[in-house]
N, C-alpha and C. Protein backbone atom coordinates (compact mmCIF):
# COMPACT_ATOMS: atom_id res chain seq x y z
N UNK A 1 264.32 -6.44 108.24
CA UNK A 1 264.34 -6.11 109.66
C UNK A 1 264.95 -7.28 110.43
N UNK A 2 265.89 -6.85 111.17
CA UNK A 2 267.07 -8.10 111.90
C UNK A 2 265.61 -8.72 112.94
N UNK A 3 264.93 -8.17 113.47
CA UNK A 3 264.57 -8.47 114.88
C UNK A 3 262.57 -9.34 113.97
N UNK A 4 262.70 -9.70 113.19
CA UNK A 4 261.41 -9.98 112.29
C UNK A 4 261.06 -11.39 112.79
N UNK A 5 261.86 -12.72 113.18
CA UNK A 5 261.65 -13.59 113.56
C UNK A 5 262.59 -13.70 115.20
N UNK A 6 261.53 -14.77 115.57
CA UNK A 6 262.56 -14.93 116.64
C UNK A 6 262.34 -16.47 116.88
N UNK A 7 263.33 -17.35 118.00
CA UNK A 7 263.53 -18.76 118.37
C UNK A 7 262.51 -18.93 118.99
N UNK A 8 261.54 -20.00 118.97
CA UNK A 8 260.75 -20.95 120.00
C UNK A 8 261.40 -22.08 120.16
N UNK A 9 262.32 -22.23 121.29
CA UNK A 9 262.55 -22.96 121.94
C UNK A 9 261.35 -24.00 122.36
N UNK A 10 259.90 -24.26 122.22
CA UNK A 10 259.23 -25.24 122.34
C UNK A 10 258.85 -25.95 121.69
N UNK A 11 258.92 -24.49 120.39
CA UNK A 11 258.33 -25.42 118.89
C UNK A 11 259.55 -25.94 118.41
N UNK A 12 260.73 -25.19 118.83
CA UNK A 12 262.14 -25.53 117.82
C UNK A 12 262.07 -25.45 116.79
N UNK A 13 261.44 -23.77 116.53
CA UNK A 13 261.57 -23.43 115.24
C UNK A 13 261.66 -21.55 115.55
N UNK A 14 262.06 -21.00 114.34
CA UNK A 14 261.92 -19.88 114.38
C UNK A 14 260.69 -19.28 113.84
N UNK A 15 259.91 -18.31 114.72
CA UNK A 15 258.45 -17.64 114.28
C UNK A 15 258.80 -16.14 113.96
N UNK A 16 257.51 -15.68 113.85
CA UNK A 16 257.63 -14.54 113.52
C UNK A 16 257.63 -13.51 114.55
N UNK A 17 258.14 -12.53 115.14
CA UNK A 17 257.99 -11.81 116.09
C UNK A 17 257.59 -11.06 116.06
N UNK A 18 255.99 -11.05 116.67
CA UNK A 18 255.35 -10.53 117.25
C UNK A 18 254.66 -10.01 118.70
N UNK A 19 254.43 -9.00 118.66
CA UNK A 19 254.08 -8.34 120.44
C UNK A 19 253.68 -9.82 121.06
N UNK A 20 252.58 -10.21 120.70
CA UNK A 20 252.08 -11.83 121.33
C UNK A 20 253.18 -12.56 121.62
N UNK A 21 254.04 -12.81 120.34
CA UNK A 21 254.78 -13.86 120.83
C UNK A 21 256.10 -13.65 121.75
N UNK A 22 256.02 -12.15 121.56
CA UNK A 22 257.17 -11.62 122.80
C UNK A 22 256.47 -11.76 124.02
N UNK A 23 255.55 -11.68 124.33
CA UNK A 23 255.01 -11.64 125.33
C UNK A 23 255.39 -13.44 126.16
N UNK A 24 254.79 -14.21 124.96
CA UNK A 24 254.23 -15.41 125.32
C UNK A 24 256.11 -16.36 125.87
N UNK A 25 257.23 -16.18 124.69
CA UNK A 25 258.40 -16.37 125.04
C UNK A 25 258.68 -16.28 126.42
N UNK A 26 258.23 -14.72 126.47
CA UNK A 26 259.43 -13.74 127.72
C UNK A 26 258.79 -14.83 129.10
N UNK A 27 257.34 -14.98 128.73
CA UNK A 27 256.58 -15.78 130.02
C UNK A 27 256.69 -17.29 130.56
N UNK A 28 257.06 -18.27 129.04
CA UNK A 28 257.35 -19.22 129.40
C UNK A 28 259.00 -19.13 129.76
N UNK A 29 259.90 -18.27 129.38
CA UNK A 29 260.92 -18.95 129.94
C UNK A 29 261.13 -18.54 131.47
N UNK A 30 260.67 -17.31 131.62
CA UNK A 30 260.37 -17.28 133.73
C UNK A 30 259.72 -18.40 134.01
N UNK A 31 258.90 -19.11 133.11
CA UNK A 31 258.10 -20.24 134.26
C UNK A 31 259.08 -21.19 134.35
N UNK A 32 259.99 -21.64 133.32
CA UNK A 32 260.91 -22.36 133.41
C UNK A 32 262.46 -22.42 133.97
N UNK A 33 262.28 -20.94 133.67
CA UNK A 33 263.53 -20.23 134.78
C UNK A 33 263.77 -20.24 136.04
N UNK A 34 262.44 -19.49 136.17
CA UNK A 34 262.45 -18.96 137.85
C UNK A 34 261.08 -20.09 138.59
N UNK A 35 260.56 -20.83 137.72
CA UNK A 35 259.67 -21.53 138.64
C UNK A 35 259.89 -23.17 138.68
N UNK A 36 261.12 -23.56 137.63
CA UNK A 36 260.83 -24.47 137.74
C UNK A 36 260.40 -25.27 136.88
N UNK A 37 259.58 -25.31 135.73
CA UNK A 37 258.67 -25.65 134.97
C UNK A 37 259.61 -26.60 133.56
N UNK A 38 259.40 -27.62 133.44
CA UNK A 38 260.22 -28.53 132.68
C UNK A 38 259.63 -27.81 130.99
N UNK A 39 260.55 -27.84 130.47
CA UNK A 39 260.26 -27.29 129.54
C UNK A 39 259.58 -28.01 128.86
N UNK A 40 260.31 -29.56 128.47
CA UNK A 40 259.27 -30.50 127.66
C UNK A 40 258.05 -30.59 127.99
N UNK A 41 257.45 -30.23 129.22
CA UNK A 41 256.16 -30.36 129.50
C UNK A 41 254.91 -29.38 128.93
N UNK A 42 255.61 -28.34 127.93
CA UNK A 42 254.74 -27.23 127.86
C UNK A 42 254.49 -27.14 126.49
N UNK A 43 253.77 -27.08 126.01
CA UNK A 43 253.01 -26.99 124.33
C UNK A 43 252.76 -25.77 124.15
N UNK A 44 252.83 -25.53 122.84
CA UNK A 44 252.86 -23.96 122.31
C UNK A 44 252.19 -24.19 120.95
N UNK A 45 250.92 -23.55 121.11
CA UNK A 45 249.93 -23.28 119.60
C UNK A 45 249.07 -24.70 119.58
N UNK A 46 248.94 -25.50 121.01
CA UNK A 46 248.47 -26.28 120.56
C UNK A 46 246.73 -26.44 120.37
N UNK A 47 247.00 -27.44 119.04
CA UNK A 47 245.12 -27.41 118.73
C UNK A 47 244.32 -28.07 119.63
N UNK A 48 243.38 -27.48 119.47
CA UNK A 48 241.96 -28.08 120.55
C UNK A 48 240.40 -27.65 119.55
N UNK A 49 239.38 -28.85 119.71
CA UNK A 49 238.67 -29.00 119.11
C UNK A 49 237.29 -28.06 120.25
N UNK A 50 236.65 -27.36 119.39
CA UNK A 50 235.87 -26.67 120.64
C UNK A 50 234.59 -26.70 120.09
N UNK A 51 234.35 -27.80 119.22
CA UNK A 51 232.75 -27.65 118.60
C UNK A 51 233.11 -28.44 117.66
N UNK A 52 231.79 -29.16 117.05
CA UNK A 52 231.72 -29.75 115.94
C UNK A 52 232.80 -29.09 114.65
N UNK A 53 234.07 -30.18 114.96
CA UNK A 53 234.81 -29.88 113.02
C UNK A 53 235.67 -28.63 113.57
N UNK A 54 235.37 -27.76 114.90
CA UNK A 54 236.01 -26.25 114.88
C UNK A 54 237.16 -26.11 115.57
N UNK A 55 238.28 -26.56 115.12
CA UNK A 55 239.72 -26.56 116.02
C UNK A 55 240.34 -25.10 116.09
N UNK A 56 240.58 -24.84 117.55
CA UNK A 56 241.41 -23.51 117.87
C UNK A 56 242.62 -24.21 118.10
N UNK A 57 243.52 -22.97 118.45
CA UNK A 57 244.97 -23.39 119.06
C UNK A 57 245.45 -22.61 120.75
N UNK A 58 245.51 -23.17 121.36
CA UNK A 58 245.84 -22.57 122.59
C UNK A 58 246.95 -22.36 122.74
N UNK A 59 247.28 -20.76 123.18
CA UNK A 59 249.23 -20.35 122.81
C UNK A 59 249.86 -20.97 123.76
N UNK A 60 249.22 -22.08 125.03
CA UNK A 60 250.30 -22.65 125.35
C UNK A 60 249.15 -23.92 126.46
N UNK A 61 249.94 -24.65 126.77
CA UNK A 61 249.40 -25.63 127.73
C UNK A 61 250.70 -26.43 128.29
N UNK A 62 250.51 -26.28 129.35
CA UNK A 62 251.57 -27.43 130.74
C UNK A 62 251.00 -28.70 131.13
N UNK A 63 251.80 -29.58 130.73
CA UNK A 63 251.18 -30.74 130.86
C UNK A 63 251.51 -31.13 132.57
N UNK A 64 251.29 -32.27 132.99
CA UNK A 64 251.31 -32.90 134.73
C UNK A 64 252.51 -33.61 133.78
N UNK A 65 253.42 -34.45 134.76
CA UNK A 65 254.64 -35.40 134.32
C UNK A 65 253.73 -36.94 133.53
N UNK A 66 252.30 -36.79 134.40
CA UNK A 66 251.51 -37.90 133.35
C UNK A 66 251.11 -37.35 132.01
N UNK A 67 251.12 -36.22 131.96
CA UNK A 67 250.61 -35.79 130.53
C UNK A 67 248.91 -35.41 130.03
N UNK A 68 248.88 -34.86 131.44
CA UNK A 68 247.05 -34.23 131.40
C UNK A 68 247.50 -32.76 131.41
N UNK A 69 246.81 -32.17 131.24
CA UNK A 69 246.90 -30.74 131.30
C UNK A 69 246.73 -30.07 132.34
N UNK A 70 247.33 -29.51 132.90
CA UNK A 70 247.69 -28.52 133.78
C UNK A 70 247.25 -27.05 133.86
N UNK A 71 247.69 -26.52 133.14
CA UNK A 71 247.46 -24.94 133.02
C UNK A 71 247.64 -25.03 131.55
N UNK A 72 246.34 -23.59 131.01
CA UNK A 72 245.55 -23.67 129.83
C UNK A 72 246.65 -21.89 130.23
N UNK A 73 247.04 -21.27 129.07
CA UNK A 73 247.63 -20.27 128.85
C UNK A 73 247.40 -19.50 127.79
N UNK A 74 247.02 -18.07 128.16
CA UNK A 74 246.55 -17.08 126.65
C UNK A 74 246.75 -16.07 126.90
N UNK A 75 248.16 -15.79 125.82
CA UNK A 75 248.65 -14.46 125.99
C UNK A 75 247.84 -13.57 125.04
N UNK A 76 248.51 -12.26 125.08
CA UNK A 76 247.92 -11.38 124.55
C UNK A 76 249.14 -9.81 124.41
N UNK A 77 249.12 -9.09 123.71
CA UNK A 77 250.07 -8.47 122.97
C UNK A 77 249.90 -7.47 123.99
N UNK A 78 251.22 -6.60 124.66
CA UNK A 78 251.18 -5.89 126.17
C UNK A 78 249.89 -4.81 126.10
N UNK A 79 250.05 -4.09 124.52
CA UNK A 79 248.85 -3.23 124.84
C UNK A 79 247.47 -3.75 124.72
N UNK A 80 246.96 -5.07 124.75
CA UNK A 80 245.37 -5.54 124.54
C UNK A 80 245.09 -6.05 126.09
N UNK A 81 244.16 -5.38 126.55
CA UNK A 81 244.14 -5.56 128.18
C UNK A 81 243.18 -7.13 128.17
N UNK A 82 243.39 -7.42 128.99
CA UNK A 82 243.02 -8.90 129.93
C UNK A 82 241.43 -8.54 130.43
N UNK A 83 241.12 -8.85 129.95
CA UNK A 83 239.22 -8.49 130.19
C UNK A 83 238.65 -9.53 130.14
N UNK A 84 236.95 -9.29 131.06
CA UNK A 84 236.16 -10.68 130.80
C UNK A 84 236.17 -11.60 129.58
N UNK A 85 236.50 -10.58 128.38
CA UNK A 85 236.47 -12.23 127.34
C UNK A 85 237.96 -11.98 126.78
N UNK A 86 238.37 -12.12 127.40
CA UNK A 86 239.36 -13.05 127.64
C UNK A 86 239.85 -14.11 128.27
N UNK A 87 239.37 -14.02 129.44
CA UNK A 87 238.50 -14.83 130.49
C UNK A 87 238.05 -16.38 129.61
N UNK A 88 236.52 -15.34 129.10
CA UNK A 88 235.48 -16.23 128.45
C UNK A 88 236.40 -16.94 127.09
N UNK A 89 237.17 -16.55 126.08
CA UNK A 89 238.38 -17.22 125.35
C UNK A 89 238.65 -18.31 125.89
N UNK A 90 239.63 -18.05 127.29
CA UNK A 90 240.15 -19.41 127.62
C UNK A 90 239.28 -20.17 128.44
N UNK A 91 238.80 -19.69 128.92
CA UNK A 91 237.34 -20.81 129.29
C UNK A 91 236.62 -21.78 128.61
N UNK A 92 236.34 -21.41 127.30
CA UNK A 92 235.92 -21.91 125.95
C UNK A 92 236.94 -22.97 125.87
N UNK A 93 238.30 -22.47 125.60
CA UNK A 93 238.86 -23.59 125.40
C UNK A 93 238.88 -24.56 126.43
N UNK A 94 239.17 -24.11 127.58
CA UNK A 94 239.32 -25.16 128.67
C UNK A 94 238.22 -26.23 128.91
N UNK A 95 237.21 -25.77 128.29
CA UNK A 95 235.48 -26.54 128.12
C UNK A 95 236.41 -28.25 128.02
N UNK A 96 237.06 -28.25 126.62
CA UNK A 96 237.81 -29.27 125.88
C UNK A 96 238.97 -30.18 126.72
N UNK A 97 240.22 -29.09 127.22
CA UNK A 97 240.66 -30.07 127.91
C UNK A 97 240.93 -30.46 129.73
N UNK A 98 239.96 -29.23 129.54
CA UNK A 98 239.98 -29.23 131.35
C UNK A 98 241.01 -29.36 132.65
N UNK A 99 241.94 -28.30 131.91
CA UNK A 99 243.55 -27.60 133.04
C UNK A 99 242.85 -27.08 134.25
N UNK A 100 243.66 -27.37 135.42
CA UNK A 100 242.56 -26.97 136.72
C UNK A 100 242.86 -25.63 136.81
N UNK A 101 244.35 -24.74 136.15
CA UNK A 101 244.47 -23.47 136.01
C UNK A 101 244.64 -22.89 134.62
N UNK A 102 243.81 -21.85 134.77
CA UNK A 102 243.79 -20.78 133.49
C UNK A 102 244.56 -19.78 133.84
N UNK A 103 245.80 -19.46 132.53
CA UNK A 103 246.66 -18.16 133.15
C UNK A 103 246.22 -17.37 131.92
N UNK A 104 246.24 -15.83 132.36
CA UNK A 104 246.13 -14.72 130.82
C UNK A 104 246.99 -13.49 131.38
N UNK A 105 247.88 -13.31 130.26
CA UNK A 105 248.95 -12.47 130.36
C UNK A 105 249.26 -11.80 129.33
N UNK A 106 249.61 -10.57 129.69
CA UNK A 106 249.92 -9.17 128.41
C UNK A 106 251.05 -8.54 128.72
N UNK A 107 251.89 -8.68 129.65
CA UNK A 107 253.26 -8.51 130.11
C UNK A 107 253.03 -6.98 131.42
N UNK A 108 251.61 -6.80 131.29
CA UNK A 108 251.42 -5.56 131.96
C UNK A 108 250.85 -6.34 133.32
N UNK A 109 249.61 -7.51 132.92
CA UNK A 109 248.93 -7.94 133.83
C UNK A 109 249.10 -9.61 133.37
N UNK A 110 249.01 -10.49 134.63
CA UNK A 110 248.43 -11.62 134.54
C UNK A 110 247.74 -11.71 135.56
N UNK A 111 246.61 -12.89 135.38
CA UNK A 111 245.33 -13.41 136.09
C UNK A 111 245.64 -15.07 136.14
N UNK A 112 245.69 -15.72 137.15
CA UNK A 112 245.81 -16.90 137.73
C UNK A 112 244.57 -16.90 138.01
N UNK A 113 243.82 -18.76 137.53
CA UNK A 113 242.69 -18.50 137.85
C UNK A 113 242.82 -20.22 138.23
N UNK A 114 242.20 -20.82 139.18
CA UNK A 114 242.23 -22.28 139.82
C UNK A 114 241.06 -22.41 139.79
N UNK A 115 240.87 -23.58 138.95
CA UNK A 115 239.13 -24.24 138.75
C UNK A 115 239.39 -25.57 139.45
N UNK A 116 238.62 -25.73 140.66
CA UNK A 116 238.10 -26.84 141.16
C UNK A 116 237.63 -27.87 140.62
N UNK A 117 237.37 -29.18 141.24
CA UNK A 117 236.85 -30.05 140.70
C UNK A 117 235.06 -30.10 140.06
N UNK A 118 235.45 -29.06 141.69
CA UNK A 118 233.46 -28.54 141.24
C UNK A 118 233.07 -27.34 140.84
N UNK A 119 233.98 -26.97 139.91
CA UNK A 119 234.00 -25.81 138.97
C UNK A 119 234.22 -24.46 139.78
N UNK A 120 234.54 -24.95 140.61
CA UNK A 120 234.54 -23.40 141.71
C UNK A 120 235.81 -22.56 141.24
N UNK A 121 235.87 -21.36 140.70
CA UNK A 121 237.35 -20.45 140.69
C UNK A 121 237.75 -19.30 141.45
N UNK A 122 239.17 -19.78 141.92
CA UNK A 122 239.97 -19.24 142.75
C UNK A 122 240.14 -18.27 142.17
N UNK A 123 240.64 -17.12 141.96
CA UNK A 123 241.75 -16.14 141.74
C UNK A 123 243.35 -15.94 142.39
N UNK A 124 244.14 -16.34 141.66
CA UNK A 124 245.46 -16.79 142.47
C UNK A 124 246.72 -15.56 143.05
N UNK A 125 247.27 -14.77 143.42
CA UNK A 125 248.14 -13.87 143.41
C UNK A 125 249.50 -14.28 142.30
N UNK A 126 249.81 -15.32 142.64
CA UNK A 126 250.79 -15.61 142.10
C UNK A 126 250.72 -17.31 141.27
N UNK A 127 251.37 -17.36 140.06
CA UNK A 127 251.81 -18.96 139.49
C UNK A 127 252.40 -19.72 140.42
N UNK A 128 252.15 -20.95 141.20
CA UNK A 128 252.20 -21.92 142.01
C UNK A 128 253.38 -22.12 141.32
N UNK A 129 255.03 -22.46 142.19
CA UNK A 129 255.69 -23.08 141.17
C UNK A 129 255.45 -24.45 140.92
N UNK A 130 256.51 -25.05 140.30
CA UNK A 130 256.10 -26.45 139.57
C UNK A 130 256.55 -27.55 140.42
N UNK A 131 257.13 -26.94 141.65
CA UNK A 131 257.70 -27.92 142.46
C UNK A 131 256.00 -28.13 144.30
N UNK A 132 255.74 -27.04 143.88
CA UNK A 132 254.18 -26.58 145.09
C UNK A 132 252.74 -28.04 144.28
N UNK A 133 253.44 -27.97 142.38
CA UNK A 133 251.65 -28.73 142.17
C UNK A 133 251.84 -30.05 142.91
């Protein structure tokens, strides 16, 4: 099948193509397209430790130009809808590195979510571009 892998331009490698990772592609390159968003700044699959010994991977994270985390990102394949735990998923992770925004996207829906210093969350309409943080 011609269409079986496709380019990550973050990892700089070729993966396997899947609904997820079409999803997750098509999303980072609008953020980088149309918002702005430096590409080197954005990690893809990266690990995070969320319990004793128990490392996940988060399908993406935006770093600040210092290199803290920014926005915690978790896609999801167009037909698996965006629900409370999904929510609760990237929340979990964010426990670890503490991005002040959580994005979750299925190409049908995304949810912008802005966590305060004092844990308070926004619900956002739209991704802030990268030139607004």
């Amino acid at each position: 099948m011609a269409n079986s892998r496709l380019y990550c331009p973050f990892r700089r490698k070729w993966v396997a193509s899947t609904p997820e990772e079409g999803v997750r592609q098509a999303f980072l390159r609008a953020m980088v397209e149309q918002l702005g968003y430096p590409q080197s700044l954005i990690g893809v699959e990266v690990p995070i430790e969320v319990g004793a010994g128990v490392t996940k991977r988060c399908d993406a994270v935006v770093y600040t130009s210092s290199l803290r985390p920014l926005m915690l990102l978790e896609f999801k394949a167009p037909e698996v809808e965006i629900t409370q735990s999904t929510l609760d998923q990237a929340a979990v992770y964010n426990t670890t590195i503490r991005a002040p925004y959580l994005i979750l996207a299925n190409s049908r829906q995304t949810v912008v979510a802005h966590i305060t210093t004092d844990n308070q969350i926004t619900f956002l309409n739209t991704i802030p571009a990268w030139s607004q943080l």
